[in-house]
C-alpha atoms as a PDB file:
ATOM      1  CA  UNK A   1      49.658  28.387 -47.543  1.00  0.00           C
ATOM      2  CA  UNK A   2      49.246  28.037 -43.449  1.00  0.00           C
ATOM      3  CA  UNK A   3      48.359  31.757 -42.642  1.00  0.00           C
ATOM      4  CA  UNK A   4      48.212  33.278 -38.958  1.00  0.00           C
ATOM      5  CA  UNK A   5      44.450  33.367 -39.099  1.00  0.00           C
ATOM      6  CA  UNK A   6      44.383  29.334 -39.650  1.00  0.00           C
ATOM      7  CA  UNK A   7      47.163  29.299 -36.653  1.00  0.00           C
ATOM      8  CA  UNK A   8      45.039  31.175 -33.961  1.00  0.00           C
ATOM      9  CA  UNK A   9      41.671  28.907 -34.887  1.00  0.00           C
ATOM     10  CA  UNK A  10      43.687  25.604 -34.446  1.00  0.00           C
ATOM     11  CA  UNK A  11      44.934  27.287 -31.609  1.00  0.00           C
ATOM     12  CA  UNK A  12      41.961  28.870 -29.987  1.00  0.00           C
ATOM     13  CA  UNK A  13      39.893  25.902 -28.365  1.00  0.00           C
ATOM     14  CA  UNK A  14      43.861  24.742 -26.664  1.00  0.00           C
ATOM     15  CA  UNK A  15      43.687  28.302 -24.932  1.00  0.00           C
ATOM     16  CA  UNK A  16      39.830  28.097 -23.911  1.00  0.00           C
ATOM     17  CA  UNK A  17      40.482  24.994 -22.581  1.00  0.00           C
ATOM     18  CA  UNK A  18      43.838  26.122 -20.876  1.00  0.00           C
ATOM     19  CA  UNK A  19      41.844  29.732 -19.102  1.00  0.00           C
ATOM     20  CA  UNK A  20      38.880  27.187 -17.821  1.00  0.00           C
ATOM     21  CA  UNK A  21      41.185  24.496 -16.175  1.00  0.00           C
ATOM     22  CA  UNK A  22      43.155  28.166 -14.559  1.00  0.00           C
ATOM     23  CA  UNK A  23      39.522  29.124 -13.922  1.00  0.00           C
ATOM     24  CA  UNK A  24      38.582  25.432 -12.041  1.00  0.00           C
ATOM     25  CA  UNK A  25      42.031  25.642 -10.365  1.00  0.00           C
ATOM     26  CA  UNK A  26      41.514  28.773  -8.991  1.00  0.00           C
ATOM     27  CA  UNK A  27      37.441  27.952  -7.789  1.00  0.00           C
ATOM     28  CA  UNK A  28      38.912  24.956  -6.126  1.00  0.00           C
ATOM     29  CA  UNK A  29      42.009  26.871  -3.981  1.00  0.00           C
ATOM     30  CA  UNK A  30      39.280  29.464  -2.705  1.00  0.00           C
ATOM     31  CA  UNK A  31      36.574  27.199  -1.564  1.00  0.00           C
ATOM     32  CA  UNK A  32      39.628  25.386   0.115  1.00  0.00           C
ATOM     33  CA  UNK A  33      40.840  27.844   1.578  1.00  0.00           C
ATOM     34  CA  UNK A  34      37.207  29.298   3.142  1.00  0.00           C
ATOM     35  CA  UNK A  35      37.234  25.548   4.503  1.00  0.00           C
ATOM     36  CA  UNK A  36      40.657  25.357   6.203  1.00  0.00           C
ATOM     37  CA  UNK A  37      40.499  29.336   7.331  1.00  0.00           C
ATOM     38  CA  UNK A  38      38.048  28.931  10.238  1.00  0.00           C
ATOM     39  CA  UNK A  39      38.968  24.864  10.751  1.00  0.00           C
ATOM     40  CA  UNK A  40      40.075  23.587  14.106  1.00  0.00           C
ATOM     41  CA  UNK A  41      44.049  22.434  13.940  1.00  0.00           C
ATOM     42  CA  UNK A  42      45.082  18.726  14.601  1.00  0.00           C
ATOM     43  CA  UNK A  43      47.237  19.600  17.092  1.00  0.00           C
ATOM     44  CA  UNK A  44      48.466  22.552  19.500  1.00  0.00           C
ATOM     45  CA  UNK A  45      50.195  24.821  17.196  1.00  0.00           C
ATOM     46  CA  UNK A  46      49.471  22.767  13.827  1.00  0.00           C
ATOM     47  CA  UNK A  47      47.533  24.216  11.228  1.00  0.00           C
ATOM     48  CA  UNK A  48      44.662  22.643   9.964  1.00  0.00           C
ATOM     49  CA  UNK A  49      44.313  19.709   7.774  1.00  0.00           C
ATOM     50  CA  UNK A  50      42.013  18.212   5.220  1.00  0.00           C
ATOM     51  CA  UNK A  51      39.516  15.757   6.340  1.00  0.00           C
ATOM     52  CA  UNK A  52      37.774  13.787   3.915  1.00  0.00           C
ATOM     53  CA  UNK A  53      34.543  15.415   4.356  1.00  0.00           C
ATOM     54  CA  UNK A  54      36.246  18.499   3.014  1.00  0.00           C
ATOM     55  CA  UNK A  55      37.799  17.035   0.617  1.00  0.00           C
ATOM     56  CA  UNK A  56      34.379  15.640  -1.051  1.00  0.00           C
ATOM     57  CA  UNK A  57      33.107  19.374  -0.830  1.00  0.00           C
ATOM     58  CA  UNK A  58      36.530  20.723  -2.903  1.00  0.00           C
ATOM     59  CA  UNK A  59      36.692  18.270  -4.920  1.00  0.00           C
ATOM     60  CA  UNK A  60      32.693  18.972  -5.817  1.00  0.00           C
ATOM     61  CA  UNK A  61      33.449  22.344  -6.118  1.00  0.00           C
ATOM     62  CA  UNK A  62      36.302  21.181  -8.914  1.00  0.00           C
ATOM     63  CA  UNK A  63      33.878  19.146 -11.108  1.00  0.00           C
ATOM     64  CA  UNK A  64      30.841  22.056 -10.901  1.00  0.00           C
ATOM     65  CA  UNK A  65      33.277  24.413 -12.196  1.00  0.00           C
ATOM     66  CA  UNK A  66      34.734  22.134 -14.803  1.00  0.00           C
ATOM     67  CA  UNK A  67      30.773  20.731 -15.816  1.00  0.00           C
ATOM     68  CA  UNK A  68      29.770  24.224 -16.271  1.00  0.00           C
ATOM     69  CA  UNK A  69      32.940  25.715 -18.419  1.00  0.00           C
ATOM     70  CA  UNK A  70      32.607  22.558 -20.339  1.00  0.00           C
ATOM     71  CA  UNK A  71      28.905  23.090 -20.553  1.00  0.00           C
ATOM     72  CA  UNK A  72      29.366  26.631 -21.819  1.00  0.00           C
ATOM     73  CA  UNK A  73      30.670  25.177 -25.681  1.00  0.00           C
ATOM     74  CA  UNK A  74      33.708  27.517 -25.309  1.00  0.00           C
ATOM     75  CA  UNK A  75      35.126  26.068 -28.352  1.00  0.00           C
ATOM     76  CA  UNK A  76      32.228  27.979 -30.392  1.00  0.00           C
ATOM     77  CA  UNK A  77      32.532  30.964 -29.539  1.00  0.00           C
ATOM     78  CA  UNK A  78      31.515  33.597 -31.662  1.00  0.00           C
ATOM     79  CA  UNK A  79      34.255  36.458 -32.361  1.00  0.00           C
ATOM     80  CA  UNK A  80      38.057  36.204 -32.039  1.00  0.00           C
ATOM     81  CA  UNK A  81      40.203  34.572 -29.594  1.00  0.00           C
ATOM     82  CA  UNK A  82      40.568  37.481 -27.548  1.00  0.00           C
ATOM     83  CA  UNK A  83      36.946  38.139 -26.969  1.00  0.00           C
ATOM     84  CA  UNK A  84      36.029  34.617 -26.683  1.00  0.00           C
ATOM     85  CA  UNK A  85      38.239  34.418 -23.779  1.00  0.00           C
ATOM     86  CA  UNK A  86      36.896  37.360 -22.104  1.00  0.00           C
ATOM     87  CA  UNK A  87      33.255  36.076 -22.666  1.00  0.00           C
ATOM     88  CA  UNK A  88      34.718  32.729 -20.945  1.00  0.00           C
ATOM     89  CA  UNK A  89      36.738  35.082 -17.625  1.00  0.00           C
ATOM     90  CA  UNK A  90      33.517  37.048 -17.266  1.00  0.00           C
ATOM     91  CA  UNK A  91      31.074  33.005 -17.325  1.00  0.00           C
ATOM     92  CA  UNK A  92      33.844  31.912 -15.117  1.00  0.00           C
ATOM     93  CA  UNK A  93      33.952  34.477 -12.723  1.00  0.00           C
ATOM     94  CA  UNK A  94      29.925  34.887 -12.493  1.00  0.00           C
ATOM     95  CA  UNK A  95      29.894  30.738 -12.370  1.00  0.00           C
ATOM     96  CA  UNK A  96      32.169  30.967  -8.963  1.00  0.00           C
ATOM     97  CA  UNK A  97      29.627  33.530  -7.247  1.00  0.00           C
ATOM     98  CA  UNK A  98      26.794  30.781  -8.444  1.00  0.00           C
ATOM     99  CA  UNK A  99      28.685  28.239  -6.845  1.00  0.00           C
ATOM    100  CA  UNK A 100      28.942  30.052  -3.729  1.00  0.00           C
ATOM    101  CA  UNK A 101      25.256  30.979  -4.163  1.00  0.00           C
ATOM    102  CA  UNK A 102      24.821  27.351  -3.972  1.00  0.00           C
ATOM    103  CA  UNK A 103      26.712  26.852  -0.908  1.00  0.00           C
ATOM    104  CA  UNK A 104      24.571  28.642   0.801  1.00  0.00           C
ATOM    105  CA  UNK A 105      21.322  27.654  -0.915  1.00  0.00           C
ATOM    106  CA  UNK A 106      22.425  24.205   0.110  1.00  0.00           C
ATOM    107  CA  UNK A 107      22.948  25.182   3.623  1.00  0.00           C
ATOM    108  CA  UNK A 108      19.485  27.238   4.480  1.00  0.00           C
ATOM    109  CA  UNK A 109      17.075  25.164   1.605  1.00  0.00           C
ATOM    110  CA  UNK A 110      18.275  21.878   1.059  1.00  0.00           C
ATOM    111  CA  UNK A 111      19.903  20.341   4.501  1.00  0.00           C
ATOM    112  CA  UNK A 112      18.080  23.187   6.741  1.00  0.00           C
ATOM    113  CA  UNK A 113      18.638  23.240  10.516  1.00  0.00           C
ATOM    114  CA  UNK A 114      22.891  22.444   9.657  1.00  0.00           C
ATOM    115  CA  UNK A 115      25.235  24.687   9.262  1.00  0.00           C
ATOM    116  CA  UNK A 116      26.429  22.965   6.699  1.00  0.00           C
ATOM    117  CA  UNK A 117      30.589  24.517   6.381  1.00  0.00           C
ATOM    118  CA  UNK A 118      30.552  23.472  10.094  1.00  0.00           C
ATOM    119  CA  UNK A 119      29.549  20.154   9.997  1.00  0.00           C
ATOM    120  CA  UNK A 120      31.726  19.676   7.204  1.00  0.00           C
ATOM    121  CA  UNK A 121      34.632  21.474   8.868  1.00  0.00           C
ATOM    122  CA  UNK A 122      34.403  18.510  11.771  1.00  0.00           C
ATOM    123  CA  UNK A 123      34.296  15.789   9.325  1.00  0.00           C
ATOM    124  CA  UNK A 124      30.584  15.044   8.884  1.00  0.00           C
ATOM    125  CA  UNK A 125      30.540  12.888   5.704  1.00  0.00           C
ATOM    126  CA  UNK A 126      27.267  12.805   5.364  1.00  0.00           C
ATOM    127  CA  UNK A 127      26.507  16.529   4.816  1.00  0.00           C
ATOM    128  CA  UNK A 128      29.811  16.702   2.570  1.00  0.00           C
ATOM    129  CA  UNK A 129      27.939  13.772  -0.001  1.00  0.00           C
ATOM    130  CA  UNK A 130      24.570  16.003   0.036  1.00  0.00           C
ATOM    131  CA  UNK A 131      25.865  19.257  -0.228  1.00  0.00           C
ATOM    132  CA  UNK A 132      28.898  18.262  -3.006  1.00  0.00           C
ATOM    133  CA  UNK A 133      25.557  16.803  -4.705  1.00  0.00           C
ATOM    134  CA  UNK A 134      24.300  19.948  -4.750  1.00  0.00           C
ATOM    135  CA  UNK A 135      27.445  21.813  -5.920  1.00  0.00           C
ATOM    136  CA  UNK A 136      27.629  19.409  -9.028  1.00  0.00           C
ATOM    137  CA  UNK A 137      23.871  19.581  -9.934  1.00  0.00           C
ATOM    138  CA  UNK A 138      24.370  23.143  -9.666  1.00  0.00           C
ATOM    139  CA  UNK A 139      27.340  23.227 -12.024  1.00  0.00           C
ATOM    140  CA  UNK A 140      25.067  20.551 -14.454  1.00  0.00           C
ATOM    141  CA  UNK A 141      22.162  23.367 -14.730  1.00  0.00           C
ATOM    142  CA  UNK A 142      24.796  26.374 -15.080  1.00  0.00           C
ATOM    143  CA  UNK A 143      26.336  24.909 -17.931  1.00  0.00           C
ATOM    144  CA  UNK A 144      22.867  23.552 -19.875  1.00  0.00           C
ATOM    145  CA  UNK A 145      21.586  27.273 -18.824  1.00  0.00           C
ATOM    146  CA  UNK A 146      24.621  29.520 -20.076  1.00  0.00           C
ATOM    147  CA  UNK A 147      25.175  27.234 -23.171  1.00  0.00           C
ATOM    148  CA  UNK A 148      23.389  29.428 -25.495  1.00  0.00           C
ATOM    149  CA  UNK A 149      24.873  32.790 -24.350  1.00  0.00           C
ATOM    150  CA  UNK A 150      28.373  32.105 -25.383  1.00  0.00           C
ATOM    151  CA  UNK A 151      26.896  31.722 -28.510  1.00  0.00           C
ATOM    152  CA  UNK A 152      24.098  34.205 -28.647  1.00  0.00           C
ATOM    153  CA  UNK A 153      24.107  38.414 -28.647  1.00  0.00           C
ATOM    154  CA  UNK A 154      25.566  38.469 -24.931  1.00  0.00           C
ATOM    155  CA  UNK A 155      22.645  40.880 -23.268  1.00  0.00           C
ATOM    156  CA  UNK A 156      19.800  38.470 -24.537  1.00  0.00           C
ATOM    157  CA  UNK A 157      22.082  35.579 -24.208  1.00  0.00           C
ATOM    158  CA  UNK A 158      22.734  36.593 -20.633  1.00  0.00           C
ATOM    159  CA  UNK A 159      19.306  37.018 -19.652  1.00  0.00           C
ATOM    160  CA  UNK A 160      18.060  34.182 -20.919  1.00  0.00           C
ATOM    161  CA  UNK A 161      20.636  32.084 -19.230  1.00  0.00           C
ATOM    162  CA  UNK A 162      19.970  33.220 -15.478  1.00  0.00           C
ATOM    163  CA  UNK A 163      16.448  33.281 -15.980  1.00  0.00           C
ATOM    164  CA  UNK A 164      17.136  29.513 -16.640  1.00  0.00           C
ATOM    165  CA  UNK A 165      19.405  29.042 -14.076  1.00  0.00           C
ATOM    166  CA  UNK A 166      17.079  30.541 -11.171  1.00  0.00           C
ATOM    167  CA  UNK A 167      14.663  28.519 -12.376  1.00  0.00           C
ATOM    168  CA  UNK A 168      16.281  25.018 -12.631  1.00  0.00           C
ATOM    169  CA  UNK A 169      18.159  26.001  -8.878  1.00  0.00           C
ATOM    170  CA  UNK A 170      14.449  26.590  -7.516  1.00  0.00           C
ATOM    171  CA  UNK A 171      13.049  23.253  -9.533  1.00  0.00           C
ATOM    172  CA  UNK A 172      15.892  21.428  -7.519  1.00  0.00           C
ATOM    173  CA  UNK A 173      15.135  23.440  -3.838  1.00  0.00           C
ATOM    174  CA  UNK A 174      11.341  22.087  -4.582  1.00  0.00           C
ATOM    175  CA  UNK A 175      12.772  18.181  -5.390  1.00  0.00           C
ATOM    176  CA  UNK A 176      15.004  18.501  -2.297  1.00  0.00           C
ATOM    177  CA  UNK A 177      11.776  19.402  -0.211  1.00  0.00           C
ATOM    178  CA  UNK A 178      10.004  17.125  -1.177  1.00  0.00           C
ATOM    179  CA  UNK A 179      12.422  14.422  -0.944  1.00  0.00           C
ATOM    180  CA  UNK A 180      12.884  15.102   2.372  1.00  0.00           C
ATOM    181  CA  UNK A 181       8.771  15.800   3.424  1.00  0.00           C
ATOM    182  CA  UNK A 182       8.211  11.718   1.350  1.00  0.00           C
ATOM    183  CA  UNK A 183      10.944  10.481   3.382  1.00  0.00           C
ATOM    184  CA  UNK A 184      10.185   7.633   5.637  1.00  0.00           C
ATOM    185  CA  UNK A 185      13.363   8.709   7.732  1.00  0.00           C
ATOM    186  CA  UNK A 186      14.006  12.068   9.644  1.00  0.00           C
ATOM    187  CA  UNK A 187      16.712  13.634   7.176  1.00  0.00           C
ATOM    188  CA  UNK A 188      17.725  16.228   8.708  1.00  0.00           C
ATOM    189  CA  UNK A 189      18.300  14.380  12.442  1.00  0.00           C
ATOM    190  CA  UNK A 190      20.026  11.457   9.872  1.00  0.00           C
ATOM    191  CA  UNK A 191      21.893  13.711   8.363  1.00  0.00           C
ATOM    192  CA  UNK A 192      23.173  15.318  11.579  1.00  0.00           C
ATOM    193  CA  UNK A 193      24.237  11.996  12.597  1.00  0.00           C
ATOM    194  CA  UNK A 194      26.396  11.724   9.508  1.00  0.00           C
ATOM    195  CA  UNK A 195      24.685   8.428   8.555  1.00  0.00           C
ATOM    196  CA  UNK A 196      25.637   7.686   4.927  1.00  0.00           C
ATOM    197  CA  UNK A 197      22.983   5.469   4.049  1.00  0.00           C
ATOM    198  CA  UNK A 198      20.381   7.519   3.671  1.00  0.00           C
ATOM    199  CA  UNK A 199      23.234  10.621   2.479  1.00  0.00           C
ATOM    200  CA  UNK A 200      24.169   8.336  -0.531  1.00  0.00           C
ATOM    201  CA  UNK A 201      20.541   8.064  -1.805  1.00  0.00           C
ATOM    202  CA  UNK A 202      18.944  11.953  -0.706  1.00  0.00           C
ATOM    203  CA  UNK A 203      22.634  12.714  -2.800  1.00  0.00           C
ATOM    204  CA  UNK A 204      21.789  10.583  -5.879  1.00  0.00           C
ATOM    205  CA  UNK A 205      18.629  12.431  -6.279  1.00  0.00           C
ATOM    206  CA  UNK A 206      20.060  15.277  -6.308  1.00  0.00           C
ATOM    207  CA  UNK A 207      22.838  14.626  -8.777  1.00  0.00           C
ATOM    208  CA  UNK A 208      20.132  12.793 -10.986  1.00  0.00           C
ATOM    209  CA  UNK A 209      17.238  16.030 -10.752  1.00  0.00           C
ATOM    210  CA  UNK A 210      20.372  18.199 -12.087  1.00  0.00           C
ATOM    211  CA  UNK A 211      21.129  15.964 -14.506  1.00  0.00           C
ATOM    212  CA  UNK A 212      17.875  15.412 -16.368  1.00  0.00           C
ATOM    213  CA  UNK A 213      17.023  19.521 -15.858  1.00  0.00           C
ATOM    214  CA  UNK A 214      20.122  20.015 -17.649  1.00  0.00           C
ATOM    215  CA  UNK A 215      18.889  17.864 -20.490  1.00  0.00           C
ATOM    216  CA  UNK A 216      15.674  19.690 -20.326  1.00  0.00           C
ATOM    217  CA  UNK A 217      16.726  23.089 -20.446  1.00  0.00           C
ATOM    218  CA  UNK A 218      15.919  24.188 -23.730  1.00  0.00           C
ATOM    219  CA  UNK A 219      18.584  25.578 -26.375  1.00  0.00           C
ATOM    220  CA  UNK A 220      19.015  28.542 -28.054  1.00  0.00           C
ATOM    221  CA  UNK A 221      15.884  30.142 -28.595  1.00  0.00           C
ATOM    222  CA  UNK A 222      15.118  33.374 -30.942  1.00  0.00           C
ATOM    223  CA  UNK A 223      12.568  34.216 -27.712  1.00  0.00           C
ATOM    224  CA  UNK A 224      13.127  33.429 -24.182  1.00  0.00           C
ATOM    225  CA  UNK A 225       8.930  32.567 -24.283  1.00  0.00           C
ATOM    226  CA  UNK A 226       9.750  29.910 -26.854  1.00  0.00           C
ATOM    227  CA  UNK A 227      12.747  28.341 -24.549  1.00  0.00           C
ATOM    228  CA  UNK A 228      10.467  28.266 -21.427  1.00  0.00           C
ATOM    229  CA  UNK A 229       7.992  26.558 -23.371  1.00  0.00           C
ATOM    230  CA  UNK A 230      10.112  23.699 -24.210  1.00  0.00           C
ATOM    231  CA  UNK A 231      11.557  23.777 -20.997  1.00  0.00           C
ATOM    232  CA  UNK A 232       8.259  22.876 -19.648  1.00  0.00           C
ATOM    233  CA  UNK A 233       7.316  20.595 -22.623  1.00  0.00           C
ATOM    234  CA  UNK A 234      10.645  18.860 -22.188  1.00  0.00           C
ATOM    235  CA  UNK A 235       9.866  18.399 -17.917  1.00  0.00           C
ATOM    236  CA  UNK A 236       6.614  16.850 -18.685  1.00  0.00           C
ATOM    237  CA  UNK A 237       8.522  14.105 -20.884  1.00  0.00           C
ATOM    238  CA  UNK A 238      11.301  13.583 -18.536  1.00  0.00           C
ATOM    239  CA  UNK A 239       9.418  13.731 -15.521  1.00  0.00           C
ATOM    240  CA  UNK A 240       7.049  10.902 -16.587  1.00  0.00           C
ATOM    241  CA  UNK A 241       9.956   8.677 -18.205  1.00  0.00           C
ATOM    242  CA  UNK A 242      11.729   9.399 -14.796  1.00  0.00           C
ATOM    243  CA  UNK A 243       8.938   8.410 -12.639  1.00  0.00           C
ATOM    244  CA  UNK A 244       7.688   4.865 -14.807  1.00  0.00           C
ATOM    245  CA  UNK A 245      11.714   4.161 -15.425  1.00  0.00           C
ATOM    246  CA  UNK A 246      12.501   4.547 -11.636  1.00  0.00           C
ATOM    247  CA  UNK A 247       8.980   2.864 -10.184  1.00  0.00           C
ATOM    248  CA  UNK A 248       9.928   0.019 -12.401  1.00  0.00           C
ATOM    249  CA  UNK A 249      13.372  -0.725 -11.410  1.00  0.00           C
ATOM    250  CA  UNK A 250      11.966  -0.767  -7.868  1.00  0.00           C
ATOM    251  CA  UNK A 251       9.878  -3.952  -8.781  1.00  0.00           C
ATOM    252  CA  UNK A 252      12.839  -5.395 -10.672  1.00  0.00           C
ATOM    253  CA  UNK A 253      15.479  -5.308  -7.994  1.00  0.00           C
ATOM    254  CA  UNK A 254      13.483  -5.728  -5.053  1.00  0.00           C
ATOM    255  CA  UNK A 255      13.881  -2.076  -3.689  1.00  0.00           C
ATOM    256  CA  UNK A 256      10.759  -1.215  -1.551  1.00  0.00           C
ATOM    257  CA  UNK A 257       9.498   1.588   0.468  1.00  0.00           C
ATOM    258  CA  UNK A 258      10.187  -0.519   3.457  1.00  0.00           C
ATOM    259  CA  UNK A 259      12.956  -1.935   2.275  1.00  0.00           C
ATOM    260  CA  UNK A 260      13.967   1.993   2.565  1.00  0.00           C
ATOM    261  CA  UNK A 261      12.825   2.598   6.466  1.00  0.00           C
ATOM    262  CA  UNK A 262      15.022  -0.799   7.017  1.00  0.00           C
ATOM    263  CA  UNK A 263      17.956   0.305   5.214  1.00  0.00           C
ATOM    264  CA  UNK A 264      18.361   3.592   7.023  1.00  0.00           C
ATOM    265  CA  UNK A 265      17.755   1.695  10.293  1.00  0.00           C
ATOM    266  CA  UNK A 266      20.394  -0.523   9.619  1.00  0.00           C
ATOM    267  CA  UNK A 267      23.027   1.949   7.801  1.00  0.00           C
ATOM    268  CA  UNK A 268      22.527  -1.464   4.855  1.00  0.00           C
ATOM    269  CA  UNK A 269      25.264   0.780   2.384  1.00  0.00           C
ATOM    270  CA  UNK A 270      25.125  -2.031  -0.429  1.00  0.00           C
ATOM    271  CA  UNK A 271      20.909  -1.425  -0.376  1.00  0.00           C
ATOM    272  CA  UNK A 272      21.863   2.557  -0.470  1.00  0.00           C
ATOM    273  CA  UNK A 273      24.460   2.151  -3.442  1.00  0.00           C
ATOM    274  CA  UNK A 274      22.073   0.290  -5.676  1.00  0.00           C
ATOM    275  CA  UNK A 275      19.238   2.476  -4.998  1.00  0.00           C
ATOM    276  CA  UNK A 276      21.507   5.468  -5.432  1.00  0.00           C
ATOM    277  CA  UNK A 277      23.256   3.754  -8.658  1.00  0.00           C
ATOM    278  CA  UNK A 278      18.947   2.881 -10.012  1.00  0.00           C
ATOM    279  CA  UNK A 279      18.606   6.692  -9.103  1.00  0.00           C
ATOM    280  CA  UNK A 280      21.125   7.673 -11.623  1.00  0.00           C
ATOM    281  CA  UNK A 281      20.960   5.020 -14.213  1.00  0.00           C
ATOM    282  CA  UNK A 282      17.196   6.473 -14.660  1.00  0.00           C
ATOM    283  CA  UNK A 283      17.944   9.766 -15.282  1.00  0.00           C
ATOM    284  CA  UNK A 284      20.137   8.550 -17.483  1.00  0.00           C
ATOM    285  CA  UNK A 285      17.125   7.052 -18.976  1.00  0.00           C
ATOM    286  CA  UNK A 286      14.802  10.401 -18.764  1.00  0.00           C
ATOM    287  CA  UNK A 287      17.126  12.405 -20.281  1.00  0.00           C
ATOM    288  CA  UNK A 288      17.541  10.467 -24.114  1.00  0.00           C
ATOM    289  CA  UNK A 289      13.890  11.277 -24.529  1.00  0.00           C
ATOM    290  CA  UNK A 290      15.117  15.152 -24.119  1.00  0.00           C
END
């Protein structure tokens, strides 16, 4: 016979599903409104409107939320319905301050020298791309990081998960660094500019470094030493499938270092969308080693 108990765990993964989408939702209408609070009006009297360079940056705020909840494996939640969704409020809520976290990581580490919810504010696209990368790589790392403390005792779980998380987010301030010291462009200045050519790649390296460390973040561990370990173990793999995937699909489509300095010259968008599209097709690559 169909008890109550066989009811609430056919029902139980619908109303996970139903608090993270009210949880994304909710992420979404703050971040939009911290964008339209302090943004100029259209007209004398009007109140502000969306451009689209805001509307990258909420709508990047919308799928970090939704990549980390989804990231968390809800669904398996240890305990009843009622404390699984209070394990999934209490991710939720601490995911938003991360995202916010981000914001402003992404504003002082990753594009310094532009205030970045400015720029954005008066429709620079370009900054919008880079820091929505951010956002999403962000959400990527949250959700491979706090996997294994919806499932785990909750103080060790915890733990383990922002030790993870602080440590992917500085992995990905280094890459960002360093993408921007091996650049043959001025980033920042291009950036400033809002030229998307060189916003489109600096953006698919970003969205590709979160994507293989969320591959390489390791599981649930009985020690947090054993989890770093294959953290590390796992970035020397991926790292070196990354770097002979990418180098080779250079040779194969014709995409050179000057070919780079030209097509940030030139604004050449096609060049920039199939280096940015080779960017993520190779951490694609890196990651089914993981």
């Amino acid at each position: 016979m169909f008890e109550f108990t066989d009811l609430m765990a056919f029902l139980k993964p619908i109303f996970l599903a139903a608090i993270a989408c009210a949880m994304t939702y909710i992420a979404v209408a703050v971040d939009r409104w911290r964008l339209l609070r302090l943004a100029p009006a259209a007209d004398v009297g009007a109140a502000p409107s969306i451009n689209l360079a805001m509307a990258i940056r909420i709508a990047a705020v919308g799928i970090a939320m939704a990549g980390s909840l989804s990231g968390l494996a809800y669904s398996g939640v240890a305990g009843d319905t009622g404390s699984a969704a209070l394990v999934l409020v209490f991710e939720g809520v601490l995911m938003m301050v991360l995202i916010a976290i981000a914001t402003v990581v992404a504003d002082i580490v990753v594009v310094p020298e532009i205030p970045n919810t400015e720029a954005i504010r008066n429709g620079n696209i370009a900054v919008s791309i880079v820091e929505g990368s951010v956002l999403i790589a962000t959400g990527q790392i949250a959700g491979a990081s706090f996997g294994s403390a919806s499932t785990a005792d909750i103080g060790s779980g915890l733990i383990s998960a922002l030790v993870f998380f602080v440590l992917g987010q500085a992995i990905l301030c280094l890459i960002a660094y360093a993408i921007r010291k091996l650049s043959t462009a001025d980033v920042i200045r291009t950036l400033e500019k809002g030229e998307l050519a060189l916003a489109v790649v600096f953006a698919a390296k970003l969205f590709a470094a979160g994507y293989v460390m969320s591959s390489i973040i390791a599981g649930p561990a009985t020690r947090l030493t054993e989890g770093l370990v294959a953290f590390v173990q796992n970035g020397v793999i991926a790292s070196a499938m990354f770097g002979v995937a990418y180098y080779a699909g250079l040779r194969i489509f014709g995409l050179t270092r000057a070919g780079a300095a030209a097509m940030t010259e030139t604004q050449d968008m096609p060049r920039a969308v199939r280096m940015a599209g080779l960017v993520v097709v190779v951490a694609f690559i890196a990651s089914v080693s993981m």
